[in-house]
C-alpha atoms as a PDB file:
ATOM      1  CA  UNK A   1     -33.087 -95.082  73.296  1.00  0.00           C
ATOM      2  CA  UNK A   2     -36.354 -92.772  73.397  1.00  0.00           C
ATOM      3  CA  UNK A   3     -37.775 -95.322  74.791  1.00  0.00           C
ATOM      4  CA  UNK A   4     -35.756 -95.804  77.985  1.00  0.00           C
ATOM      5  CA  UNK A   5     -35.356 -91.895  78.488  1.00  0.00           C
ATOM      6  CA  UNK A   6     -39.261 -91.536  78.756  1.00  0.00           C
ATOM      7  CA  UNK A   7     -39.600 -94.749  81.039  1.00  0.00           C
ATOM      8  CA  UNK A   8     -36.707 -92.948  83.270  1.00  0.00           C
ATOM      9  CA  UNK A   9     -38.262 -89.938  82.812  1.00  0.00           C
ATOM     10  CA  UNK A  10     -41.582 -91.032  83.875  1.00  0.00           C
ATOM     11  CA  UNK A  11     -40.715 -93.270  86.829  1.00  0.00           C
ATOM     12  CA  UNK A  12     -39.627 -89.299  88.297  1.00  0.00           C
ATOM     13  CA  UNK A  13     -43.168 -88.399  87.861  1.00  0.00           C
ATOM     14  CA  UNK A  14     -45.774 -88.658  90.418  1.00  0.00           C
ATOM     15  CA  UNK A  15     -48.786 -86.674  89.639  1.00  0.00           C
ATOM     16  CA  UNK A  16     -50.850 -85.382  86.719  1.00  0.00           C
ATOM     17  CA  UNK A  17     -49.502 -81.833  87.378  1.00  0.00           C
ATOM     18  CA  UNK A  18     -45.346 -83.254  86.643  1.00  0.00           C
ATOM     19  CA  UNK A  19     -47.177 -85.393  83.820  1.00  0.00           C
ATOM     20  CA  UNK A  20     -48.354 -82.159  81.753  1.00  0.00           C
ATOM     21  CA  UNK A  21     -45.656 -80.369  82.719  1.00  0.00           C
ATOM     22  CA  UNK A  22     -43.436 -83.682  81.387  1.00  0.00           C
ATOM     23  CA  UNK A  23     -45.818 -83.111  77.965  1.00  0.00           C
ATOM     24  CA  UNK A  24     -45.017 -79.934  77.605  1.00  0.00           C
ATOM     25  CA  UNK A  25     -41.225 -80.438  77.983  1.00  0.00           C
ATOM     26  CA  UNK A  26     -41.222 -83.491  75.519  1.00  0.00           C
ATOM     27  CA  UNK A  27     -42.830 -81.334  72.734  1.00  0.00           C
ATOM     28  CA  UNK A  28     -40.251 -78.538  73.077  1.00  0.00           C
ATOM     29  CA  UNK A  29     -36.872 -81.303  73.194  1.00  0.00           C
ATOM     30  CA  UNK A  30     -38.695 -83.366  70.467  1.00  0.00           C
ATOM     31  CA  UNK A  31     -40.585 -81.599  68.301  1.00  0.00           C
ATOM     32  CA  UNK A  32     -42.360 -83.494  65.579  1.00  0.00           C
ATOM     33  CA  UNK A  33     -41.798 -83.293  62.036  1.00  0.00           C
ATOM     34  CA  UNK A  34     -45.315 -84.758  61.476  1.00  0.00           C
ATOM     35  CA  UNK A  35     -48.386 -84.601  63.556  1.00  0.00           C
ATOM     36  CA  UNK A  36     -47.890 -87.923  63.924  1.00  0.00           C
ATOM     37  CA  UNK A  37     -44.894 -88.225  65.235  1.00  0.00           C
ATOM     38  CA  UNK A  38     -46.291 -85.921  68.244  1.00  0.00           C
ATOM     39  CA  UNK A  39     -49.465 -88.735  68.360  1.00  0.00           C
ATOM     40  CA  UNK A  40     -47.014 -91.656  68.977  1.00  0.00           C
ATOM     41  CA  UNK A  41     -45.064 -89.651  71.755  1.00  0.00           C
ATOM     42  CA  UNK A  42     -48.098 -89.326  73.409  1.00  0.00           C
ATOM     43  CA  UNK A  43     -49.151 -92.399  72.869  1.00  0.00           C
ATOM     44  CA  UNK A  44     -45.971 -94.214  74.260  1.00  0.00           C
ATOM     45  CA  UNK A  45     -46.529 -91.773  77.258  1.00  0.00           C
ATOM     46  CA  UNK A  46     -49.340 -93.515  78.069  1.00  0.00           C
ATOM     47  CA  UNK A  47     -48.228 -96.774  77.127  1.00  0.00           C
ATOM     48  CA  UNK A  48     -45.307 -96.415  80.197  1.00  0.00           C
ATOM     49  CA  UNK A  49     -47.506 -94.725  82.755  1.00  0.00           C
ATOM     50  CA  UNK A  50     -49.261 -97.681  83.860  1.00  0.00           C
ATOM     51  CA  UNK A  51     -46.357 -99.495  84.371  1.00  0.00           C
ATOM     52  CA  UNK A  52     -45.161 -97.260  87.709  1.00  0.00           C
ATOM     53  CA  UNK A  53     -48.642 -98.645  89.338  1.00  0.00           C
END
């Protein structure tokens, strides 16, 4: 799922520098139809990054 290839993604990134970088990748593999859909990408980002602490 989406889901599990960002939390795999993300556990492989460990600064802010990969994170944008990460950002930037993720719009260009799954670009949004809707603003929206960009917004809750985002937003599951940084619903998964706390939970590498």
């Amino acid at each position: 799922s989406l889901l599990q290839d960002l939390h795999l993604l993300l556990k492989e990134i460990n600064n802010y520098e990969n994170l944008k970088l990460f950002r930037m990748l993720t719009f260009k593999f799954y670009m949004p139809k809707k603003a929206t859909e960009l917004k809750h990408l985002q937003c599951l980002a940084e619903e998964l990054k706390p939970l590498e602490d």
